[in-house]
N, C-alpha and C. Protein backbone atom coordinates (compact mmCIF):
# COMPACT_ATOMS: atom_id res chain seq x y z
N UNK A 1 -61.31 -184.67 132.58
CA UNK A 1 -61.63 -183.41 131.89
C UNK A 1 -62.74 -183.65 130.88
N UNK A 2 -63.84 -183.06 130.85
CA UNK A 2 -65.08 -182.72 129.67
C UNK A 2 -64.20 -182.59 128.60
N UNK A 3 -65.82 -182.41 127.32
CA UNK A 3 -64.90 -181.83 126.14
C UNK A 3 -64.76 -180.71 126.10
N UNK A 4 -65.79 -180.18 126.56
CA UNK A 4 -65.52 -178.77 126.82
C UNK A 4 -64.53 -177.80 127.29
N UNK A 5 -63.88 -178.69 128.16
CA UNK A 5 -62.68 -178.04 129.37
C UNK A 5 -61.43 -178.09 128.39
N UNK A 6 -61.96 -179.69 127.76
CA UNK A 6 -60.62 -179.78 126.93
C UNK A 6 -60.49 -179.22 125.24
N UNK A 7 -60.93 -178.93 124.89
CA UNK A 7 -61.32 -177.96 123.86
C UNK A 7 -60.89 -177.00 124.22
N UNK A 8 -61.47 -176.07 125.43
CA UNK A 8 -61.02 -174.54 125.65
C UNK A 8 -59.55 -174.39 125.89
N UNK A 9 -58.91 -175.75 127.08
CA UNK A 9 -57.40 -175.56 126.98
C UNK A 9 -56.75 -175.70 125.76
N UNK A 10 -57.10 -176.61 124.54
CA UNK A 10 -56.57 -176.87 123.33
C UNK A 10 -56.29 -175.17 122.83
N UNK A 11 -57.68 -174.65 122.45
CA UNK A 11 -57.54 -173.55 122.03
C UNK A 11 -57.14 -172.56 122.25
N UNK A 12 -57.04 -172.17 123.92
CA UNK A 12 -56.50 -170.92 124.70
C UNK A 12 -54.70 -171.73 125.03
N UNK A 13 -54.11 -172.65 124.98
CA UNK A 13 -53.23 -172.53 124.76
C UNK A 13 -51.77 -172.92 123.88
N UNK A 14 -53.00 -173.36 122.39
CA UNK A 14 -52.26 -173.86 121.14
C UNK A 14 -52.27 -172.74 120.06
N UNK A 15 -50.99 -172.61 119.10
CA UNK A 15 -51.28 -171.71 118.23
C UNK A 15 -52.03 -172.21 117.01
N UNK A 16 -53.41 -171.65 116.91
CA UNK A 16 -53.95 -172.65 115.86
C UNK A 16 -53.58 -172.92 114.58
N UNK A 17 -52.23 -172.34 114.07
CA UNK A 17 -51.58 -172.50 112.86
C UNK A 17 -50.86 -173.67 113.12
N UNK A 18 -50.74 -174.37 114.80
CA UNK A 18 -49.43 -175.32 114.40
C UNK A 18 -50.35 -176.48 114.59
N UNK A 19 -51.62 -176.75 115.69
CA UNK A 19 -52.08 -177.41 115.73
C UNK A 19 -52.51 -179.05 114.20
N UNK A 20 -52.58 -180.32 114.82
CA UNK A 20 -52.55 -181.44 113.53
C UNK A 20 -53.35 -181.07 112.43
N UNK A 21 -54.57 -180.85 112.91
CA UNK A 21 -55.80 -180.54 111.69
C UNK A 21 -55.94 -178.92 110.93
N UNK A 22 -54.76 -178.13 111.31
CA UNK A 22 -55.01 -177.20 110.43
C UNK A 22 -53.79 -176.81 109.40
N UNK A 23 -55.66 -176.40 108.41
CA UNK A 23 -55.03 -176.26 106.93
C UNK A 23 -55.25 -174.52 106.42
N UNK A 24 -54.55 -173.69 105.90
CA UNK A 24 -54.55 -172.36 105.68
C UNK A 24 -56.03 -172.46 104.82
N UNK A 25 -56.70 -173.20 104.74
CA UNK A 25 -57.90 -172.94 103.72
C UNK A 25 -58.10 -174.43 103.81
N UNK A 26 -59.77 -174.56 103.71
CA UNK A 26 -60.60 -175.78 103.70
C UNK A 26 -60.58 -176.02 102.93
N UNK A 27 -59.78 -176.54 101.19
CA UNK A 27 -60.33 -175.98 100.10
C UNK A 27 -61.49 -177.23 99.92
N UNK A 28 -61.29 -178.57 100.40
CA UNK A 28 -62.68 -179.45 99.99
C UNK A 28 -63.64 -179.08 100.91
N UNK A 29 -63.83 -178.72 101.99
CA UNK A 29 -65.22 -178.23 102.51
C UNK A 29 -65.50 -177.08 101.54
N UNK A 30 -64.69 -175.80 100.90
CA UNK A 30 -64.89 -175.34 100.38
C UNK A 30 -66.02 -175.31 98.94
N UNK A 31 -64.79 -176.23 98.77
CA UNK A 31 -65.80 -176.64 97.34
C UNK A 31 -67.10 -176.96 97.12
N UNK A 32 -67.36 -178.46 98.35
CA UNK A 32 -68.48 -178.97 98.35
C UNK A 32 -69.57 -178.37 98.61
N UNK A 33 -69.10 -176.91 99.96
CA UNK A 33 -70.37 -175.78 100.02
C UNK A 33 -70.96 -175.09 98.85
N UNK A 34 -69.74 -174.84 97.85
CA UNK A 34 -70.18 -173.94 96.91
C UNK A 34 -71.10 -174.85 95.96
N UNK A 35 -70.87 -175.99 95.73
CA UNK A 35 -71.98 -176.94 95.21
C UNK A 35 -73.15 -177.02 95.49
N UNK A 36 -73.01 -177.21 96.72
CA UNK A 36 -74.03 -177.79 97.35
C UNK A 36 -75.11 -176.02 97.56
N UNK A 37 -74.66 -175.22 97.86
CA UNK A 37 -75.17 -174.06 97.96
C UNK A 37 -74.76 -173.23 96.87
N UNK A 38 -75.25 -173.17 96.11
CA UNK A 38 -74.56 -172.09 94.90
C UNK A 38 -75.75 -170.58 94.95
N UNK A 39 -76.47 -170.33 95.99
CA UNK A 39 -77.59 -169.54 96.45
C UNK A 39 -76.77 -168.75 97.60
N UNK A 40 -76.32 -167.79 97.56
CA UNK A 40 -75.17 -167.09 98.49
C UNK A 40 -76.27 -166.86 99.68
N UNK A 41 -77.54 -166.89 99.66
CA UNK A 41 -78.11 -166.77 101.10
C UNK A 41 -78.96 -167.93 100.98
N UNK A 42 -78.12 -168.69 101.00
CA UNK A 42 -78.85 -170.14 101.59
C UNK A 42 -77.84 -170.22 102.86
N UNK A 43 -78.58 -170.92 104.26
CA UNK A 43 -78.20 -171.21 105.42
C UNK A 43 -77.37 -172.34 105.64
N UNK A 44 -76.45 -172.15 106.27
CA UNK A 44 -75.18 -172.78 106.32
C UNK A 44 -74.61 -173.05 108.15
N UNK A 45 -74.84 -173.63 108.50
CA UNK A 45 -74.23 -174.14 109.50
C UNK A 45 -73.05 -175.09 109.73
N UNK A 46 -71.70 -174.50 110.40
CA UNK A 46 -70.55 -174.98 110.53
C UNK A 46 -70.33 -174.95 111.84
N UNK A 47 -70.14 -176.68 111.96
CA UNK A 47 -70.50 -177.55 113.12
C UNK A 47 -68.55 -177.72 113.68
N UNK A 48 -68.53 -177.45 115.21
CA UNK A 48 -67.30 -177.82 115.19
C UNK A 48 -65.69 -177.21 114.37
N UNK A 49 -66.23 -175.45 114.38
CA UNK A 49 -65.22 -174.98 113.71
C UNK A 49 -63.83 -174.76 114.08
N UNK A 50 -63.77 -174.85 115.50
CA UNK A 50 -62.46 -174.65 116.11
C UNK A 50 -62.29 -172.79 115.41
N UNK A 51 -60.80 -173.11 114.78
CA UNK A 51 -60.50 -171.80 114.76
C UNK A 51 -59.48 -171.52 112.82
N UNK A 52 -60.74 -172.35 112.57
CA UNK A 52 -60.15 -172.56 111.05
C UNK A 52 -60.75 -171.37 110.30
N UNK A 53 -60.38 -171.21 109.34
CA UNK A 53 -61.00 -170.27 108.58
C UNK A 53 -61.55 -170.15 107.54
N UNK A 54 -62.53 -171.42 107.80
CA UNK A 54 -64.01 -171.58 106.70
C UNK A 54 -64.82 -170.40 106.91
N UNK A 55 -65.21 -169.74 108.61
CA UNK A 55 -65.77 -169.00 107.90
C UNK A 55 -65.72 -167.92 107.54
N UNK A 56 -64.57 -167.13 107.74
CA UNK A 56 -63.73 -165.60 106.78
C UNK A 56 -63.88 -166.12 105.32
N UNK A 57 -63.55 -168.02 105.09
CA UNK A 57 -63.71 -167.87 103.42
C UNK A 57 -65.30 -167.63 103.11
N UNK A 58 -66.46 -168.06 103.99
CA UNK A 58 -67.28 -168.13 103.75
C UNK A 58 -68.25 -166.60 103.37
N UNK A 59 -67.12 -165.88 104.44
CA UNK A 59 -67.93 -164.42 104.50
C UNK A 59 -67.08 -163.95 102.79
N UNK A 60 -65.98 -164.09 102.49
CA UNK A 60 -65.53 -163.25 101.42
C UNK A 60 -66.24 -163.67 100.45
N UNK A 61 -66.63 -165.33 99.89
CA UNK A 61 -67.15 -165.53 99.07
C UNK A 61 -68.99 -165.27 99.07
N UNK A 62 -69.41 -163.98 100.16
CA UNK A 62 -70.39 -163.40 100.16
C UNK A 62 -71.69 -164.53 100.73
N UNK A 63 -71.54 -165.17 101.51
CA UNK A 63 -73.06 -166.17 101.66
C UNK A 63 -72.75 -165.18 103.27
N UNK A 64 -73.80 -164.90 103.53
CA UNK A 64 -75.14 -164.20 104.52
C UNK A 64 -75.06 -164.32 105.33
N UNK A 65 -75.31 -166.04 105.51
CA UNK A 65 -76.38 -166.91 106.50
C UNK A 65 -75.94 -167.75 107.01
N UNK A 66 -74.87 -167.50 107.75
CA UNK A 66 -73.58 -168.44 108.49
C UNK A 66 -73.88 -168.53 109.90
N UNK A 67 -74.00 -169.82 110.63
CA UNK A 67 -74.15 -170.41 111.58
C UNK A 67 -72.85 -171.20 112.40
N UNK A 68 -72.34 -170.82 113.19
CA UNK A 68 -71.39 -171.39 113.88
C UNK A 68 -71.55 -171.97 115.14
N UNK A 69 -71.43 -173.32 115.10
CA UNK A 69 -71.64 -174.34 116.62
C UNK A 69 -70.10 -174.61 116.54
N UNK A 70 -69.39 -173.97 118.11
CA UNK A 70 -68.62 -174.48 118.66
C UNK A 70 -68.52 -174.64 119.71
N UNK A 71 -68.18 -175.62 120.85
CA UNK A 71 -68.13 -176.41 122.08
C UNK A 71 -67.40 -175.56 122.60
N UNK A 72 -65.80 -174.74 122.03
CA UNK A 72 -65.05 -174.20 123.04
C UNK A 72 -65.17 -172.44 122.91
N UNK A 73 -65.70 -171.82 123.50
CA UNK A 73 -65.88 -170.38 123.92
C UNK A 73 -64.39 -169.57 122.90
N UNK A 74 -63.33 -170.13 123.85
CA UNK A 74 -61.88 -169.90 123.48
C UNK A 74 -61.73 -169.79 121.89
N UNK A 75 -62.03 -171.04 121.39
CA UNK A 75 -62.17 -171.24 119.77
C UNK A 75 -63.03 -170.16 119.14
N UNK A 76 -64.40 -169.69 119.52
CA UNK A 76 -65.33 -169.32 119.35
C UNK A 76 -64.71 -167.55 119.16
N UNK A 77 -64.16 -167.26 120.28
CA UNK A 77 -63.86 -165.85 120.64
C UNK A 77 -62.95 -165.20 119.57
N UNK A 78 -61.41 -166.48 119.48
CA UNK A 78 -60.67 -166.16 118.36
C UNK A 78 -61.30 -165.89 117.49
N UNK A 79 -62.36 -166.77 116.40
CA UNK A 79 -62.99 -166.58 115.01
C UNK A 79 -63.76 -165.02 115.17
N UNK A 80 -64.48 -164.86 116.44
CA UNK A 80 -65.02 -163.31 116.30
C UNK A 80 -64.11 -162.41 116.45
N UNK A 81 -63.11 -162.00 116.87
CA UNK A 81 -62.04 -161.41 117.20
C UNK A 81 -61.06 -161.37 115.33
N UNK A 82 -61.25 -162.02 114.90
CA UNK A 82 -60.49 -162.57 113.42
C UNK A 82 -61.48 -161.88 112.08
N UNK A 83 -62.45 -161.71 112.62
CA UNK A 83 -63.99 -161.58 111.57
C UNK A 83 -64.08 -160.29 111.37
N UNK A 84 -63.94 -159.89 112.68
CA UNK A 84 -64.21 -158.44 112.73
C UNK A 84 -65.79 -157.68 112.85
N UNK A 85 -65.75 -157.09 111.55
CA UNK A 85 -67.38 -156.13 111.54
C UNK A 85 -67.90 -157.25 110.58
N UNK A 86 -67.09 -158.08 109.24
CA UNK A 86 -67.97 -158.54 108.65
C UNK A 86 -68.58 -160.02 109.29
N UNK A 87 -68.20 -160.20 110.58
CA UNK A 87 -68.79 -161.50 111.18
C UNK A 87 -70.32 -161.09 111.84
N UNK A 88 -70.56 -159.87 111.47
CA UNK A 88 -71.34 -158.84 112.43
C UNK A 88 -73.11 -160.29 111.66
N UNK A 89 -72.60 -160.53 110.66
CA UNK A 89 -73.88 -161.76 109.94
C UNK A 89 -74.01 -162.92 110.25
N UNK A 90 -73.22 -163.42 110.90
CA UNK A 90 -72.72 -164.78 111.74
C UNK A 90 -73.60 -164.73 112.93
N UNK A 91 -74.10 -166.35 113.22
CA UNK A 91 -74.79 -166.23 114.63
C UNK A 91 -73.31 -167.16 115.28
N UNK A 92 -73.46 -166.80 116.08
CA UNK A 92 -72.47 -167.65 116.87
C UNK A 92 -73.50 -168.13 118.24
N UNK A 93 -73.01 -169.41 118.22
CA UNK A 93 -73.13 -170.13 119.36
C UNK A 93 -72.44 -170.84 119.88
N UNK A 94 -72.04 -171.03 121.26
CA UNK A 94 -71.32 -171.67 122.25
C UNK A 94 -71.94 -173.13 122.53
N UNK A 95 -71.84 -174.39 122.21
CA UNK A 95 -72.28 -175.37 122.77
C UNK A 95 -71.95 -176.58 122.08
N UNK A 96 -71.84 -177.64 122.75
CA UNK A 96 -71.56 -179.49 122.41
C UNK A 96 -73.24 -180.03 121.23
N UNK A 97 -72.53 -180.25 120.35
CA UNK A 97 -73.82 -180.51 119.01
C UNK A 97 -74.57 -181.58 119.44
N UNK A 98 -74.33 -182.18 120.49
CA UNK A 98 -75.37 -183.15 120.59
C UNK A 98 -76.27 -183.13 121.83
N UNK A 99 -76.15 -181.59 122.26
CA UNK A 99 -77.07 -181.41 123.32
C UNK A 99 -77.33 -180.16 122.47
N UNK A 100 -77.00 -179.33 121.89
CA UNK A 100 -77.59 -177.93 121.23
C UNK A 100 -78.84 -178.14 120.60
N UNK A 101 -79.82 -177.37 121.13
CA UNK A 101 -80.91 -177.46 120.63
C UNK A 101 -81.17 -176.46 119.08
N UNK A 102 -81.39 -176.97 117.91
CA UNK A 102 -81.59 -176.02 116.55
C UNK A 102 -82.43 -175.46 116.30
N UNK A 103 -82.33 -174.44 115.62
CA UNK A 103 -84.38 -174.34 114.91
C UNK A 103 -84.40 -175.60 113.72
N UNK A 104 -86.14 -176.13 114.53
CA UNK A 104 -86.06 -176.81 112.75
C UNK A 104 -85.83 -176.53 111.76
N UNK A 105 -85.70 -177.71 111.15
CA UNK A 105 -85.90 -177.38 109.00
C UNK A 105 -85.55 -175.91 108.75
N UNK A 106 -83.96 -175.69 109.38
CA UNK A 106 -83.87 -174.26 108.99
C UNK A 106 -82.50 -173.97 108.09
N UNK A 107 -81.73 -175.13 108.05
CA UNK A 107 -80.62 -175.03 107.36
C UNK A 107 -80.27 -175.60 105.91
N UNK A 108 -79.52 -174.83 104.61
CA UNK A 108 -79.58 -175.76 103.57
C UNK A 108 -78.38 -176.87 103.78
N UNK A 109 -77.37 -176.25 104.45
CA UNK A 109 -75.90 -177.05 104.59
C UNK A 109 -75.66 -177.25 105.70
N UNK A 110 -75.28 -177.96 106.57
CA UNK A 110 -74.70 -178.77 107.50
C UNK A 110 -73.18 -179.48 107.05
N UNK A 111 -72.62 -178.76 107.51
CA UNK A 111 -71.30 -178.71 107.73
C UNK A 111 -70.15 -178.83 108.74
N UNK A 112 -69.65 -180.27 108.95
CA UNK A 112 -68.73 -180.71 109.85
C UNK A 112 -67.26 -181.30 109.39
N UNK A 113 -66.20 -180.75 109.87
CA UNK A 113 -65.08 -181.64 109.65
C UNK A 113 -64.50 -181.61 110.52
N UNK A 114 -64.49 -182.88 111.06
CA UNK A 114 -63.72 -183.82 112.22
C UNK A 114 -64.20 -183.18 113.57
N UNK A 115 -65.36 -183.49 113.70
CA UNK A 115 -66.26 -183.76 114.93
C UNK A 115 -66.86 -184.84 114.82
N UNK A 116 -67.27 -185.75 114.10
CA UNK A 116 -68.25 -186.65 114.44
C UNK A 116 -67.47 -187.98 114.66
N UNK A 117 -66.13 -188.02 114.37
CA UNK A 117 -65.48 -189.09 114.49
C UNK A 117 -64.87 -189.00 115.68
N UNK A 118 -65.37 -188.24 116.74
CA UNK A 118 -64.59 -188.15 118.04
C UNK A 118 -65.21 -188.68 118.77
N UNK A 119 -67.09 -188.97 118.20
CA UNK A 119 -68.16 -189.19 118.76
C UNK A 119 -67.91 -191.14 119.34
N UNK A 120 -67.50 -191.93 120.11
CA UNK A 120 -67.03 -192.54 119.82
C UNK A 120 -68.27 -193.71 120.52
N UNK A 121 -69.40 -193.16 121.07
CA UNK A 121 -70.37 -194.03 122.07
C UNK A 121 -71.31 -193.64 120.84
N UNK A 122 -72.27 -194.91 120.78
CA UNK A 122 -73.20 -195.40 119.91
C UNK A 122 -74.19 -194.13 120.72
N UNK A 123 -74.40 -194.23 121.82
CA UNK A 123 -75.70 -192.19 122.09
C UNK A 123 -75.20 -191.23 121.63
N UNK A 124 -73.73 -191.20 121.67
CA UNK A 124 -73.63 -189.64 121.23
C UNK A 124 -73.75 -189.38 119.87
N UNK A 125 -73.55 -190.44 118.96
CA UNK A 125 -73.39 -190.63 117.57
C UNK A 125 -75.11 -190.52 116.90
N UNK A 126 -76.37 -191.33 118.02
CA UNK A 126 -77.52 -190.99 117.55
C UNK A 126 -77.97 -189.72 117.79
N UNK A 127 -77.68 -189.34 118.91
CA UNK A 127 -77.76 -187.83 119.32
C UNK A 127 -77.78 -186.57 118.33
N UNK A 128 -76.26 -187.13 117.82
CA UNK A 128 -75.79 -186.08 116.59
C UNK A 128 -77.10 -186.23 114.99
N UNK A 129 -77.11 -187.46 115.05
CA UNK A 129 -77.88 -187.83 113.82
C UNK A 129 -79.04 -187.16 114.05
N UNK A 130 -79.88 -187.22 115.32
CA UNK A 130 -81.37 -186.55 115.13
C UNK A 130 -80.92 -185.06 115.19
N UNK A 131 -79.94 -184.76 115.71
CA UNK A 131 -79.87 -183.31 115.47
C UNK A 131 -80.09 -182.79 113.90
N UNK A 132 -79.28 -183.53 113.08
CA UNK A 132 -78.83 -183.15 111.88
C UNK A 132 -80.33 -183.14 111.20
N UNK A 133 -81.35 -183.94 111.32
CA UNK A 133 -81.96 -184.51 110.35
C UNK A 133 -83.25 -183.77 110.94
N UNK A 134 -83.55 -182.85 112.21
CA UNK A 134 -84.21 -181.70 112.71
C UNK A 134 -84.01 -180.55 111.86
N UNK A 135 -82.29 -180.52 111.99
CA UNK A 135 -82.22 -178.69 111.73
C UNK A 135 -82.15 -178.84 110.30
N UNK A 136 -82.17 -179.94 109.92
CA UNK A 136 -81.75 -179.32 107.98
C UNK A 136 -82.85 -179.54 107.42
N UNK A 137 -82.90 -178.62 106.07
CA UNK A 137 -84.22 -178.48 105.48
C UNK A 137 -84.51 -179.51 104.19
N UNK A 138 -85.61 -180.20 104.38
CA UNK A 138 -85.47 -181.16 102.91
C UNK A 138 -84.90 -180.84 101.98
N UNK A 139 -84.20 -182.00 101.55
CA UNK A 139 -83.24 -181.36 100.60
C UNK A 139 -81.89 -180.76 100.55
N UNK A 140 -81.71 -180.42 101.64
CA UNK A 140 -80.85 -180.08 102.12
C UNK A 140 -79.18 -180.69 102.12
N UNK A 141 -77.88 -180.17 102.33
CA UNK A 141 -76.91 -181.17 102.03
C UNK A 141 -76.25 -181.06 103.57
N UNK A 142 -75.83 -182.88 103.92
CA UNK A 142 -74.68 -183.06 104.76
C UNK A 142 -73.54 -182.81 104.50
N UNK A 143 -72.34 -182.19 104.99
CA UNK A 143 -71.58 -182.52 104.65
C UNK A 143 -69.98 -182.89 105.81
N UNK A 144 -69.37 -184.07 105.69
CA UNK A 144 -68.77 -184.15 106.89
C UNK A 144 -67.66 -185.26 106.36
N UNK A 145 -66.96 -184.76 107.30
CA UNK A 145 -65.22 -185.06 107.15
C UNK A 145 -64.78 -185.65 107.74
N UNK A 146 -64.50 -186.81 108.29
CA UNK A 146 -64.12 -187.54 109.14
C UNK A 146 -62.38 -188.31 108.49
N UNK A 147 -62.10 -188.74 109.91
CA UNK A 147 -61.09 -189.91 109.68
C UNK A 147 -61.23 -190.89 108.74
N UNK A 148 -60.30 -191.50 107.59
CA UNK A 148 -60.66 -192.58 107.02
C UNK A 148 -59.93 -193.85 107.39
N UNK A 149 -60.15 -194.95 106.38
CA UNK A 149 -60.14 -195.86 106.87
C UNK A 149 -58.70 -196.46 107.67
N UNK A 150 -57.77 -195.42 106.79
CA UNK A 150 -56.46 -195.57 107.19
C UNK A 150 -55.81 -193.93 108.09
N UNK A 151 -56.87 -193.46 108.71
CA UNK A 151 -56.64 -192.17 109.53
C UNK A 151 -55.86 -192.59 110.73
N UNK A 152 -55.50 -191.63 111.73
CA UNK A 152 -55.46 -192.24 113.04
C UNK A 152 -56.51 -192.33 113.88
N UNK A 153 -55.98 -193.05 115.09
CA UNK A 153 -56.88 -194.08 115.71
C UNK A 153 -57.09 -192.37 117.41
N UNK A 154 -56.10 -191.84 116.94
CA UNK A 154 -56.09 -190.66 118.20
C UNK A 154 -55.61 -189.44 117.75
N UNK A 155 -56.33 -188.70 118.08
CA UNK A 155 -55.88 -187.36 117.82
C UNK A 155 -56.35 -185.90 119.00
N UNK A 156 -55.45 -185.09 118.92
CA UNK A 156 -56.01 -184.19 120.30
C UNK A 156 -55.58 -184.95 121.77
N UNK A 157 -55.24 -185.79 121.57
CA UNK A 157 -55.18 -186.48 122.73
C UNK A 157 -56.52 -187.72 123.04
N UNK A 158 -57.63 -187.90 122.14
CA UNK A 158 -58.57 -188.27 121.78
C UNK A 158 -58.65 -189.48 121.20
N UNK A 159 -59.61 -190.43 121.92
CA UNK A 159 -59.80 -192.00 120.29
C UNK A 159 -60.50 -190.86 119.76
N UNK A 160 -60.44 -191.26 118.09
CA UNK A 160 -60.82 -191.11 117.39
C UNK A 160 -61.60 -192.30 116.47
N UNK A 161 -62.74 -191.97 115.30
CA UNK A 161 -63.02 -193.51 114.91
C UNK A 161 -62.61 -193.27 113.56
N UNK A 162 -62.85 -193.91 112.84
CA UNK A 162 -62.49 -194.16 111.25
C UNK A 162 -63.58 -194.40 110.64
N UNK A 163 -63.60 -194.23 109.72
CA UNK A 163 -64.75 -194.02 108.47
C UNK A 163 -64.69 -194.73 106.99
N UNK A 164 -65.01 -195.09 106.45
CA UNK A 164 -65.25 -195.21 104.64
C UNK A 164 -66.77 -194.52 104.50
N UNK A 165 -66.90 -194.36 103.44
CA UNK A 165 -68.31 -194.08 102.95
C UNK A 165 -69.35 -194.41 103.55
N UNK A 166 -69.14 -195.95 103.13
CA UNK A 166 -70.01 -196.67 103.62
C UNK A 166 -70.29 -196.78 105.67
N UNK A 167 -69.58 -196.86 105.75
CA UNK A 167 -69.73 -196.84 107.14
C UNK A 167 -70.45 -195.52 107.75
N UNK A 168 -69.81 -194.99 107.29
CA UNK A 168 -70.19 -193.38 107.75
C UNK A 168 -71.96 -193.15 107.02
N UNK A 169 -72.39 -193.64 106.02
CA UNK A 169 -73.45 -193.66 105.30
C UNK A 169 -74.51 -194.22 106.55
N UNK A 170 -74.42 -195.56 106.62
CA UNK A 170 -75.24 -196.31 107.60
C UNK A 170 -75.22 -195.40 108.76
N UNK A 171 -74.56 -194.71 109.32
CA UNK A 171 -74.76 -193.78 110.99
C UNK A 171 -75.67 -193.72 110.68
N UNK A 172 -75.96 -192.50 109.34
CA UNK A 172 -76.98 -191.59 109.32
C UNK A 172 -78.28 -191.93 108.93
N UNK A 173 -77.97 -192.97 108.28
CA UNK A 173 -79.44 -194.00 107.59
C UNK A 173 -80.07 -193.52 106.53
N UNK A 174 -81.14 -194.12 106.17
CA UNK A 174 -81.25 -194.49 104.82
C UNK A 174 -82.17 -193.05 104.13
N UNK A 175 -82.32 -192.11 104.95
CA UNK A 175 -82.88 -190.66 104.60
C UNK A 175 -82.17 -189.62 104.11
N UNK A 176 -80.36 -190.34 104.38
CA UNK A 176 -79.30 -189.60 103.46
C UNK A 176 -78.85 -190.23 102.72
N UNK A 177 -78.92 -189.67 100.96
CA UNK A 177 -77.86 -190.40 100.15
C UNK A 177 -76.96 -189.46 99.59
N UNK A 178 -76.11 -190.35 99.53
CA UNK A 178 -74.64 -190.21 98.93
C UNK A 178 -74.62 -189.48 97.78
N UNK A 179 -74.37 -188.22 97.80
CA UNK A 179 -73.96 -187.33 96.32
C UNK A 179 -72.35 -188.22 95.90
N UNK A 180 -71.52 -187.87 96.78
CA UNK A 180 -69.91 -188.38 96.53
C UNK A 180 -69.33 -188.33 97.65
N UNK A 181 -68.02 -189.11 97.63
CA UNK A 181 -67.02 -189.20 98.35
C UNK A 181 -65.87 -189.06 98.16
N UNK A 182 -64.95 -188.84 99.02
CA UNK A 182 -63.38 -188.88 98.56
C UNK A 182 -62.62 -188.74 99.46
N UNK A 183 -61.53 -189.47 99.59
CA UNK A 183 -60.20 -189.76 100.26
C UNK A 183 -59.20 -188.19 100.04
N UNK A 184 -58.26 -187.84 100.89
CA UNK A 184 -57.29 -187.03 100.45
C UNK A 184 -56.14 -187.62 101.52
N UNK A 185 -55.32 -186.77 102.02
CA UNK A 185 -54.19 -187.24 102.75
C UNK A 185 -54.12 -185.69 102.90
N UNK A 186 -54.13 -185.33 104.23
CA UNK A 186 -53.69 -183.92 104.88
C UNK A 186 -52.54 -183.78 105.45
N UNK A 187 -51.33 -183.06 105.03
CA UNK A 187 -50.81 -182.86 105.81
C UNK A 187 -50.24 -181.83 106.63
N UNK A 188 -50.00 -182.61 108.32
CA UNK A 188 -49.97 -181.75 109.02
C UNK A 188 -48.97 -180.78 109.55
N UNK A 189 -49.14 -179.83 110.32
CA UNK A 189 -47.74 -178.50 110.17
C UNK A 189 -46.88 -179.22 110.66
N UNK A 190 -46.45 -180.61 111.45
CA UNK A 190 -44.99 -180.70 111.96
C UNK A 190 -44.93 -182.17 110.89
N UNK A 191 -45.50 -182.06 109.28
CA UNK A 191 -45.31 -183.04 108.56
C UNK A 191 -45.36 -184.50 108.53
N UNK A 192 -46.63 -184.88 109.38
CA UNK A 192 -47.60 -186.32 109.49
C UNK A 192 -48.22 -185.97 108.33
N UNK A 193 -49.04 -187.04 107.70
CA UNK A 193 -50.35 -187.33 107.01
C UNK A 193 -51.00 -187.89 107.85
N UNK A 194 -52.19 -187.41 107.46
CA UNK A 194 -53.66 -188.26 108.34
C UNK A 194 -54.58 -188.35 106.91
N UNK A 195 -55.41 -189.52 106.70
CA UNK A 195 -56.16 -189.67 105.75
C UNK A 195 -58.06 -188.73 105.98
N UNK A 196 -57.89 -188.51 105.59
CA UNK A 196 -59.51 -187.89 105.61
C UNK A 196 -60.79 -188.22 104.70
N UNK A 197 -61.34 -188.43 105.00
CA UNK A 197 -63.28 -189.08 104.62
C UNK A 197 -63.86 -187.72 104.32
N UNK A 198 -64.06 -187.19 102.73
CA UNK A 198 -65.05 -186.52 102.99
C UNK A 198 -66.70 -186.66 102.16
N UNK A 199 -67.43 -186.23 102.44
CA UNK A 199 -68.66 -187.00 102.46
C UNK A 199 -69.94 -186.33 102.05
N UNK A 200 -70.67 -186.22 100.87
CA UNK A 200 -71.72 -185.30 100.75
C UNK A 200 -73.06 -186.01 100.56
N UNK A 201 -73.81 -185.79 101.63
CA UNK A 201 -74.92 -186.49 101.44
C UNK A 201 -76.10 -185.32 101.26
N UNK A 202 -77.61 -185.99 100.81
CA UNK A 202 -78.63 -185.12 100.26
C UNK A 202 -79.21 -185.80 101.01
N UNK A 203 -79.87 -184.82 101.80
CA UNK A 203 -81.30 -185.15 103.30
C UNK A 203 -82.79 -185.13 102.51
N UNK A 204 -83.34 -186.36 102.54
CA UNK A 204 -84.64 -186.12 101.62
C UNK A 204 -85.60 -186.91 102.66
């Protein structure tokens, strides 16, 4: 099975409230957007949203200019179906981030949590990187969430990889630096913890 195939069955037949990785609110992607963008129409792209609801928080807390890359249609359909009229500002797109083609230098935020650690082949991982470092605009902020060092090794049915800072720093190379980092411990609806990496870098 693709990721694609397997994504769409995840989503068309899991309830996304019970699923491992969801949380009733992003509140650290949250935060770090509002930092990182404190310009309510600065461009924002959220990479890998599944069927969370960053971006209903994104639309209430009024930013514009919301971009959604997701791989599974299924995932994709729920969030428009959930949005309503005010998603009517949202571009949505259907597709795998490391073949999606972007507009350049067009985004201030780049925004991923827990996609890039699924990436588990050294191409798909550079793939992702020139994407990122196309579509975002100098200056611009990364921001991405991965497994940490003590995360699991599988998830979704998926290897997964693991992260520290540092590790996760070097993918992207030496054109992103490190605003901050931080560890949390999520836990999940049938009461696991998984550790999480999250990560704000400045594209210069």
């Amino acid at each position: 099975m693709d990721a694609r195939a397997h994504w769409d069955q995840v989503h068309a037949t899991k309830d996304p409230r019970q699923v491992s990785w969801f949380r009733p609110h992003l509140e650290r992607s949250l935060e770090l957007i509002e930092r990182a963008a404190r310009d309510r129409q600065a461009s924002i792209l959220d990479v890998g949203s599944g069927q969370s609801t960053l971006v209903d928080d994104l639309l209430r807390l009024g930013y514009a200019r919301i971009t959604v890359l997701e791989i599974s249609q299924a995932a994709l359909d729920g969030l428009k179906d959930r949005a309503g009229e005010a998603g009517g500002v949202v571009q949505w797109i259907c597709g795998e981030v490391t073949e999606t083609v972007l507009p350049e230098a067009s985004f201030d935020v780049w925004h991923d949590r827990a996609v890039f650690h699924f990436l588990m082949e050294t191409g798909q991982r550079r793939a992702y990187v020139e994407r990122v470092m196309k579509a975002l605009k100098p200056g611009g902020s990364l921001i991405v969430s991965t497994f940490g060092p003590s995360g699991p090794e599988r998830c979704s049915g998926l290897s997964a990889m693991r992260y520290d800072a540092s590790l996760l720093g070097r993918e992207f190379g030496d054109r992103f630096s490190l605003v901050e980092s931080s560890l949390e411990l999520h836990e999940t609806p049938s009461g696991a913890e998984q550790q999480f990496l999250s990560c704000w870098f400045r594209f210069g």
